[in-house]
C-alpha atoms as a PDB file:
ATOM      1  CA  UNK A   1       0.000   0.000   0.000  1.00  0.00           C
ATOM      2  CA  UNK A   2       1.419   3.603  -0.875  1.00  0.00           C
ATOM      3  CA  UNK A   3       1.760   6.312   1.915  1.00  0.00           C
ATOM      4  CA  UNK A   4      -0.422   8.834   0.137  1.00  0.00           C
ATOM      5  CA  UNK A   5       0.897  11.457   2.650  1.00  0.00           C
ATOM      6  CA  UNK A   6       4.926  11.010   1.302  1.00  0.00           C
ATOM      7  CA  UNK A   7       3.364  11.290  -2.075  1.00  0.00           C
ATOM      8  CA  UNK A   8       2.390  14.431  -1.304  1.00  0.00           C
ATOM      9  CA  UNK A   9       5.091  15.561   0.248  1.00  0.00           C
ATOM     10  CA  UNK A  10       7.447  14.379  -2.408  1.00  0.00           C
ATOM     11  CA  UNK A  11       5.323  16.747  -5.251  1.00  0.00           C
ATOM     12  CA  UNK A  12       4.460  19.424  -3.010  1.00  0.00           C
ATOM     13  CA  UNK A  13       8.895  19.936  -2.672  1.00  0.00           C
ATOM     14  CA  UNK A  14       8.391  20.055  -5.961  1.00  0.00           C
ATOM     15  CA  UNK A  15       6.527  22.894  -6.770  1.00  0.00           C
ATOM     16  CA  UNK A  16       8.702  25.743  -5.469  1.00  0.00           C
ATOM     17  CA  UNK A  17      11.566  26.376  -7.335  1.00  0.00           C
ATOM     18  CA  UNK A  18      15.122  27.908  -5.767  1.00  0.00           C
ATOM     19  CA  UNK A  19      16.169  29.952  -8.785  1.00  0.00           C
ATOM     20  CA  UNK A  20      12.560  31.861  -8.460  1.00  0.00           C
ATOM     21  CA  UNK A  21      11.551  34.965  -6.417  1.00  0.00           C
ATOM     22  CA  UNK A  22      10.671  32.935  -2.820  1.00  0.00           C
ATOM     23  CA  UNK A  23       8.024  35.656  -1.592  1.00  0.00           C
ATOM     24  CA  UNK A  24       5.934  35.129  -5.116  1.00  0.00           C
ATOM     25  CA  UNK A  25       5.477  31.728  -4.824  1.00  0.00           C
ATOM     26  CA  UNK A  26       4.977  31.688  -1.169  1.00  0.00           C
ATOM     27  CA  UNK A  27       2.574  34.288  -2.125  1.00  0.00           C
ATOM     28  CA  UNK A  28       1.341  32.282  -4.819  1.00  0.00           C
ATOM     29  CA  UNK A  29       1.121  28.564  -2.760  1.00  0.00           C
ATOM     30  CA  UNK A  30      -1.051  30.505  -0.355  1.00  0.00           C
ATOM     31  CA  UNK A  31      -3.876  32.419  -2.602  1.00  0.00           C
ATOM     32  CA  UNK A  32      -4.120  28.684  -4.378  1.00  0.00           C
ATOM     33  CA  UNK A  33      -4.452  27.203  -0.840  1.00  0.00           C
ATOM     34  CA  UNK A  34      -7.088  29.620   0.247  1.00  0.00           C
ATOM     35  CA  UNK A  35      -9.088  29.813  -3.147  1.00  0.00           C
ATOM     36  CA  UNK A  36      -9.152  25.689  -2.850  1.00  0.00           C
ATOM     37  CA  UNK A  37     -10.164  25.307   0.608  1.00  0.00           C
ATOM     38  CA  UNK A  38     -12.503  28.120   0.904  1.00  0.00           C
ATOM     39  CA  UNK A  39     -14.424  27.505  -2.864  1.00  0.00           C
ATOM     40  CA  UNK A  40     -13.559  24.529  -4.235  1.00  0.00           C
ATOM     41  CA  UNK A  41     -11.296  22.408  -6.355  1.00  0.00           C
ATOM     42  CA  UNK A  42     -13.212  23.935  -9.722  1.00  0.00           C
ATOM     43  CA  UNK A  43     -12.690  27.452  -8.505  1.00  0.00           C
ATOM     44  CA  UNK A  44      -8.750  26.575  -7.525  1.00  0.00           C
ATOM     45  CA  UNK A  45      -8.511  25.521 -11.729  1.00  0.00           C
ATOM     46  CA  UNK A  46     -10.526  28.540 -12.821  1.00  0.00           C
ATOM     47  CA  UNK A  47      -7.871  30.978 -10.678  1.00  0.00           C
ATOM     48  CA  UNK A  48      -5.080  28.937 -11.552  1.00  0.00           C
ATOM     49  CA  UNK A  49      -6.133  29.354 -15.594  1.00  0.00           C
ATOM     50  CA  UNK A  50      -6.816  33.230 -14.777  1.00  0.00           C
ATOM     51  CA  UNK A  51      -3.361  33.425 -13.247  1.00  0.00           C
ATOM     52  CA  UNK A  52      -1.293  31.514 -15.683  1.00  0.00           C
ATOM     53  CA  UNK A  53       0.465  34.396 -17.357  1.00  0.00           C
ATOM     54  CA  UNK A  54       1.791  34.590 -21.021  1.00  0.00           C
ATOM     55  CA  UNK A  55       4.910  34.827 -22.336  1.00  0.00           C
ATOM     56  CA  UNK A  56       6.274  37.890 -23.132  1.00  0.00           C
ATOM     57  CA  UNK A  57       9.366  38.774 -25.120  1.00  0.00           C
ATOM     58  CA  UNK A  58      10.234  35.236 -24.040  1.00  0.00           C
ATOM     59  CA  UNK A  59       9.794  35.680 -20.129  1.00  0.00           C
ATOM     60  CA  UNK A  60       7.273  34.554 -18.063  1.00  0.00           C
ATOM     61  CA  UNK A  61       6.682  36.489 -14.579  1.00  0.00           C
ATOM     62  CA  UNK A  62       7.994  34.796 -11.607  1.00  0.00           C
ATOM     63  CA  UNK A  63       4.239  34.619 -10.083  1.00  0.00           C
ATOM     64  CA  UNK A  64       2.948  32.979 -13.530  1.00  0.00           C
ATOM     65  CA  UNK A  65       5.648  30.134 -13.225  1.00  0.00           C
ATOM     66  CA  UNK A  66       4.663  29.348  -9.804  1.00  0.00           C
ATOM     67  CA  UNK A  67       0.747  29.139 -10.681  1.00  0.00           C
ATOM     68  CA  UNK A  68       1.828  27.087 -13.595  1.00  0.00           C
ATOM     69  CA  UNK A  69       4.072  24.835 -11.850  1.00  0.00           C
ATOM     70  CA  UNK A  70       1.241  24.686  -9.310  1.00  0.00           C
ATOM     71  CA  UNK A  71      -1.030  23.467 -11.525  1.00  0.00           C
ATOM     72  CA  UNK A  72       1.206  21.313 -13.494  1.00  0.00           C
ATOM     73  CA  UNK A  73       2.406  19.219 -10.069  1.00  0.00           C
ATOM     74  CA  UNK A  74      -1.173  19.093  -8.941  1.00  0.00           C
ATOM     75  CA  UNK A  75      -2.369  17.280 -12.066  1.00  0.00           C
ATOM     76  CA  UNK A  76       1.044  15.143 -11.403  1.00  0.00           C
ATOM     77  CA  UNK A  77      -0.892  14.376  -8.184  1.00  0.00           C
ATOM     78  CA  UNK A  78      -3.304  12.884  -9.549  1.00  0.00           C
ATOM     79  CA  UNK A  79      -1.642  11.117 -12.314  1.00  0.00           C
ATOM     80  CA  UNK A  80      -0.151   8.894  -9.819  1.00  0.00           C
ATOM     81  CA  UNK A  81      -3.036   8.712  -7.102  1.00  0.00           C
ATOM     82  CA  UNK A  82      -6.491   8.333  -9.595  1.00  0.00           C
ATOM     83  CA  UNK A  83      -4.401   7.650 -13.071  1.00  0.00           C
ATOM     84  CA  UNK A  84      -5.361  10.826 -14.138  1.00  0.00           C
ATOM     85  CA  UNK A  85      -4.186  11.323 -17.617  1.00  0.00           C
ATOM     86  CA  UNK A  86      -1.294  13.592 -18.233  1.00  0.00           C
ATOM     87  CA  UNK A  87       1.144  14.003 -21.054  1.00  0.00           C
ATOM     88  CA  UNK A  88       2.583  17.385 -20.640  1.00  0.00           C
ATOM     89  CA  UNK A  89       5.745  17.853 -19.421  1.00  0.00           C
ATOM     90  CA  UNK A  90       6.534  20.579 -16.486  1.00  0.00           C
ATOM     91  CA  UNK A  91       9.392  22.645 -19.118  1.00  0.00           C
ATOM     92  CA  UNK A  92       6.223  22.746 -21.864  1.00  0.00           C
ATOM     93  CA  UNK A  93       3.848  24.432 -19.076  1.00  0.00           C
ATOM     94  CA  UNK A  94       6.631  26.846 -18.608  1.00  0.00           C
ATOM     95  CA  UNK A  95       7.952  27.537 -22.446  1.00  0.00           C
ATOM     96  CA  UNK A  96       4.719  27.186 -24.410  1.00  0.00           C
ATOM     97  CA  UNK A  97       1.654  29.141 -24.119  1.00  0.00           C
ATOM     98  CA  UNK A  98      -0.052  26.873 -26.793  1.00  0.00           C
ATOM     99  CA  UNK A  99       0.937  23.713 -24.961  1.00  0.00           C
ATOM    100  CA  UNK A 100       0.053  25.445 -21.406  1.00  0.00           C
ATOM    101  CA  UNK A 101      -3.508  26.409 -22.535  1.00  0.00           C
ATOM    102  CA  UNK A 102      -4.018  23.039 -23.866  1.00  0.00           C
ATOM    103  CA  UNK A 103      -3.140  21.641 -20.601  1.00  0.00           C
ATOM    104  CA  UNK A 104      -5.034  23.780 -18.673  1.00  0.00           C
ATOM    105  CA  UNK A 105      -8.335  23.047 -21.150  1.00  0.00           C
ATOM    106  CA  UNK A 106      -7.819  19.384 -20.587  1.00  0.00           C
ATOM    107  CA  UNK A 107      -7.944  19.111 -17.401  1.00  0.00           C
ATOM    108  CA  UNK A 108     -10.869  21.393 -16.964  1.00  0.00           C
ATOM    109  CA  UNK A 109     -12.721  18.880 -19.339  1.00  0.00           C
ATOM    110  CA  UNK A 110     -11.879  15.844 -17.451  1.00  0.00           C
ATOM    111  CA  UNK A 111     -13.284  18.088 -14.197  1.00  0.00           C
ATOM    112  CA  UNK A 112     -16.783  18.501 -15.415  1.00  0.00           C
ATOM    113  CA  UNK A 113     -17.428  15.218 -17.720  1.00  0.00           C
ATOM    114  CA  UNK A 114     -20.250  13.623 -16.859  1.00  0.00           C
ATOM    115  CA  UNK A 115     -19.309  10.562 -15.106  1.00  0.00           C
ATOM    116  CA  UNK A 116     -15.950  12.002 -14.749  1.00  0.00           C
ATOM    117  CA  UNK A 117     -13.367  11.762 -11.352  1.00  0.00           C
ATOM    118  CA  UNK A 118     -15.855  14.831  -9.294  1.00  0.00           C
ATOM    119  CA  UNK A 119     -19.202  12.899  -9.720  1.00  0.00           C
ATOM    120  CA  UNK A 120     -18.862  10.866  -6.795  1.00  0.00           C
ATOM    121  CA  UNK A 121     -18.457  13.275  -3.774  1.00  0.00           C
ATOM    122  CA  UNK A 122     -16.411  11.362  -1.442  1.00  0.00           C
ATOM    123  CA  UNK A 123     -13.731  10.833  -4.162  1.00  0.00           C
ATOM    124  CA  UNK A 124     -14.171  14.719  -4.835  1.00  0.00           C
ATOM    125  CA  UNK A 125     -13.136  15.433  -1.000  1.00  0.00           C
ATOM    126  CA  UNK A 126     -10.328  12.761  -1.058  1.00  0.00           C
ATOM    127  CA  UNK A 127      -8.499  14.584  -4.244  1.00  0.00           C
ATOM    128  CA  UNK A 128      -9.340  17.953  -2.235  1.00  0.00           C
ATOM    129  CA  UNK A 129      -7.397  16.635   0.703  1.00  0.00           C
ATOM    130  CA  UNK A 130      -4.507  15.748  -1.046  1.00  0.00           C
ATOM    131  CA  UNK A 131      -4.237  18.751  -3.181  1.00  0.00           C
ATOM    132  CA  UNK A 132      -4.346  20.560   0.310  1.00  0.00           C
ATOM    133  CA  UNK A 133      -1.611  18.421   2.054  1.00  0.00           C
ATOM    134  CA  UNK A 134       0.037  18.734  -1.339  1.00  0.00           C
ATOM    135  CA  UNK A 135       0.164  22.788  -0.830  1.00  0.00           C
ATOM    136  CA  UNK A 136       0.574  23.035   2.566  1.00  0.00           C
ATOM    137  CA  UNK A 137       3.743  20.944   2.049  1.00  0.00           C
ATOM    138  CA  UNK A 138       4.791  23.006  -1.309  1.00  0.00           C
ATOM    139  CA  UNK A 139       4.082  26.203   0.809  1.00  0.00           C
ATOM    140  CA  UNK A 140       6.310  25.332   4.123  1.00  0.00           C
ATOM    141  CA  UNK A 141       9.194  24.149   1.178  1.00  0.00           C
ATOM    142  CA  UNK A 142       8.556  27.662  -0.403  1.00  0.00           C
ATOM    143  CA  UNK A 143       9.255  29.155   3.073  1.00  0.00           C
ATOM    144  CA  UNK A 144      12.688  27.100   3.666  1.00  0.00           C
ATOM    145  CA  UNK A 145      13.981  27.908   0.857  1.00  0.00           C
ATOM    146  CA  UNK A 146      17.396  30.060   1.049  1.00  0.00           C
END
Protein backbone atom coordinates (compact mmCIF):
# COMPACT_ATOMS: atom_id res chain seq x y z
CA UNK A 1 0.00 0.00 0.00
CA UNK A 2 1.42 3.60 -0.88
CA UNK A 3 1.76 6.31 1.92
CA UNK A 4 -0.42 8.83 0.14
CA UNK A 5 0.90 11.46 2.65
CA UNK A 6 4.93 11.01 1.30
CA UNK A 7 3.36 11.29 -2.08
CA UNK A 8 2.39 14.43 -1.30
CA UNK A 9 5.09 15.56 0.25
CA UNK A 10 7.45 14.38 -2.41
CA UNK A 11 5.32 16.75 -5.25
CA UNK A 12 4.46 19.42 -3.01
CA UNK A 13 8.90 19.94 -2.67
CA UNK A 14 8.39 20.06 -5.96
CA UNK A 15 6.53 22.89 -6.77
CA UNK A 16 8.70 25.74 -5.47
CA UNK A 17 11.57 26.38 -7.33
CA UNK A 18 15.12 27.91 -5.77
CA UNK A 19 16.17 29.95 -8.79
CA UNK A 20 12.56 31.86 -8.46
CA UNK A 21 11.55 34.97 -6.42
CA UNK A 22 10.67 32.94 -2.82
CA UNK A 23 8.02 35.66 -1.59
CA UNK A 24 5.93 35.13 -5.12
CA UNK A 25 5.48 31.73 -4.82
CA UNK A 26 4.98 31.69 -1.17
CA UNK A 27 2.57 34.29 -2.13
CA UNK A 28 1.34 32.28 -4.82
CA UNK A 29 1.12 28.56 -2.76
CA UNK A 30 -1.05 30.50 -0.35
CA UNK A 31 -3.88 32.42 -2.60
CA UNK A 32 -4.12 28.68 -4.38
CA UNK A 33 -4.45 27.20 -0.84
CA UNK A 34 -7.09 29.62 0.25
CA UNK A 35 -9.09 29.81 -3.15
CA UNK A 36 -9.15 25.69 -2.85
CA UNK A 37 -10.16 25.31 0.61
CA UNK A 38 -12.50 28.12 0.90
CA UNK A 39 -14.42 27.50 -2.86
CA UNK A 40 -13.56 24.53 -4.24
CA UNK A 41 -11.30 22.41 -6.36
CA UNK A 42 -13.21 23.93 -9.72
CA UNK A 43 -12.69 27.45 -8.51
CA UNK A 44 -8.75 26.58 -7.52
CA UNK A 45 -8.51 25.52 -11.73
CA UNK A 46 -10.53 28.54 -12.82
CA UNK A 47 -7.87 30.98 -10.68
CA UNK A 48 -5.08 28.94 -11.55
CA UNK A 49 -6.13 29.35 -15.59
CA UNK A 50 -6.82 33.23 -14.78
CA UNK A 51 -3.36 33.43 -13.25
CA UNK A 52 -1.29 31.51 -15.68
CA UNK A 53 0.46 34.40 -17.36
CA UNK A 54 1.79 34.59 -21.02
CA UNK A 55 4.91 34.83 -22.34
CA UNK A 56 6.27 37.89 -23.13
CA UNK A 57 9.37 38.77 -25.12
CA UNK A 58 10.23 35.24 -24.04
CA UNK A 59 9.79 35.68 -20.13
CA UNK A 60 7.27 34.55 -18.06
CA UNK A 61 6.68 36.49 -14.58
CA UNK A 62 7.99 34.80 -11.61
CA UNK A 63 4.24 34.62 -10.08
CA UNK A 64 2.95 32.98 -13.53
CA UNK A 65 5.65 30.13 -13.22
CA UNK A 66 4.66 29.35 -9.80
CA UNK A 67 0.75 29.14 -10.68
CA UNK A 68 1.83 27.09 -13.60
CA UNK A 69 4.07 24.84 -11.85
CA UNK A 70 1.24 24.69 -9.31
CA UNK A 71 -1.03 23.47 -11.53
CA UNK A 72 1.21 21.31 -13.49
CA UNK A 73 2.41 19.22 -10.07
CA UNK A 74 -1.17 19.09 -8.94
CA UNK A 75 -2.37 17.28 -12.07
CA UNK A 76 1.04 15.14 -11.40
CA UNK A 77 -0.89 14.38 -8.18
CA UNK A 78 -3.30 12.88 -9.55
CA UNK A 79 -1.64 11.12 -12.31
CA UNK A 80 -0.15 8.89 -9.82
CA UNK A 81 -3.04 8.71 -7.10
CA UNK A 82 -6.49 8.33 -9.60
CA UNK A 83 -4.40 7.65 -13.07
CA UNK A 84 -5.36 10.83 -14.14
CA UNK A 85 -4.19 11.32 -17.62
CA UNK A 86 -1.29 13.59 -18.23
CA UNK A 87 1.14 14.00 -21.05
CA UNK A 88 2.58 17.39 -20.64
CA UNK A 89 5.75 17.85 -19.42
CA UNK A 90 6.53 20.58 -16.49
CA UNK A 91 9.39 22.64 -19.12
CA UNK A 92 6.22 22.75 -21.86
CA UNK A 93 3.85 24.43 -19.08
CA UNK A 94 6.63 26.85 -18.61
CA UNK A 95 7.95 27.54 -22.45
CA UNK A 96 4.72 27.19 -24.41
CA UNK A 97 1.65 29.14 -24.12
CA UNK A 98 -0.05 26.87 -26.79
CA UNK A 99 0.94 23.71 -24.96
CA UNK A 100 0.05 25.45 -21.41
CA UNK A 101 -3.51 26.41 -22.53
CA UNK A 102 -4.02 23.04 -23.87
CA UNK A 103 -3.14 21.64 -20.60
CA UNK A 104 -5.03 23.78 -18.67
CA UNK A 105 -8.34 23.05 -21.15
CA UNK A 106 -7.82 19.38 -20.59
CA UNK A 107 -7.94 19.11 -17.40
CA UNK A 108 -10.87 21.39 -16.96
CA UNK A 109 -12.72 18.88 -19.34
CA UNK A 110 -11.88 15.84 -17.45
CA UNK A 111 -13.28 18.09 -14.20
CA UNK A 112 -16.78 18.50 -15.42
CA UNK A 113 -17.43 15.22 -17.72
CA UNK A 114 -20.25 13.62 -16.86
CA UNK A 115 -19.31 10.56 -15.11
CA UNK A 116 -15.95 12.00 -14.75
CA UNK A 117 -13.37 11.76 -11.35
CA UNK A 118 -15.85 14.83 -9.29
CA UNK A 119 -19.20 12.90 -9.72
CA UNK A 120 -18.86 10.87 -6.80
CA UNK A 121 -18.46 13.28 -3.77
CA UNK A 122 -16.41 11.36 -1.44
CA UNK A 123 -13.73 10.83 -4.16
CA UNK A 124 -14.17 14.72 -4.83
CA UNK A 125 -13.14 15.43 -1.00
CA UNK A 126 -10.33 12.76 -1.06
CA UNK A 127 -8.50 14.58 -4.24
CA UNK A 128 -9.34 17.95 -2.24
CA UNK A 129 -7.40 16.63 0.70
CA UNK A 130 -4.51 15.75 -1.05
CA UNK A 131 -4.24 18.75 -3.18
CA UNK A 132 -4.35 20.56 0.31
CA UNK A 133 -1.61 18.42 2.05
CA UNK A 134 0.04 18.73 -1.34
CA UNK A 135 0.16 22.79 -0.83
CA UNK A 136 0.57 23.03 2.57
CA UNK A 137 3.74 20.94 2.05
CA UNK A 138 4.79 23.01 -1.31
CA UNK A 139 4.08 26.20 0.81
CA UNK A 140 6.31 25.33 4.12
CA UNK A 141 9.19 24.15 1.18
CA UNK A 142 8.56 27.66 -0.40
CA UNK A 143 9.25 29.15 3.07
CA UNK A 144 12.69 27.10 3.67
CA UNK A 145 13.98 27.91 0.86
CA UNK A 146 17.40 30.06 1.05
Amino acid sequence: MANIDKLCAQIGFKIPNEDWDKSKQENVIQKALSILSEDGIFAFWVWLDSEKGEIKEGNLKPENKSVRSVAFHCVDLLKNTINFPNEFELNDILTNDQRCNDFINKVREKLIEAGGMLEDIHRMFLIKQLLERTLTYAFYRARALP
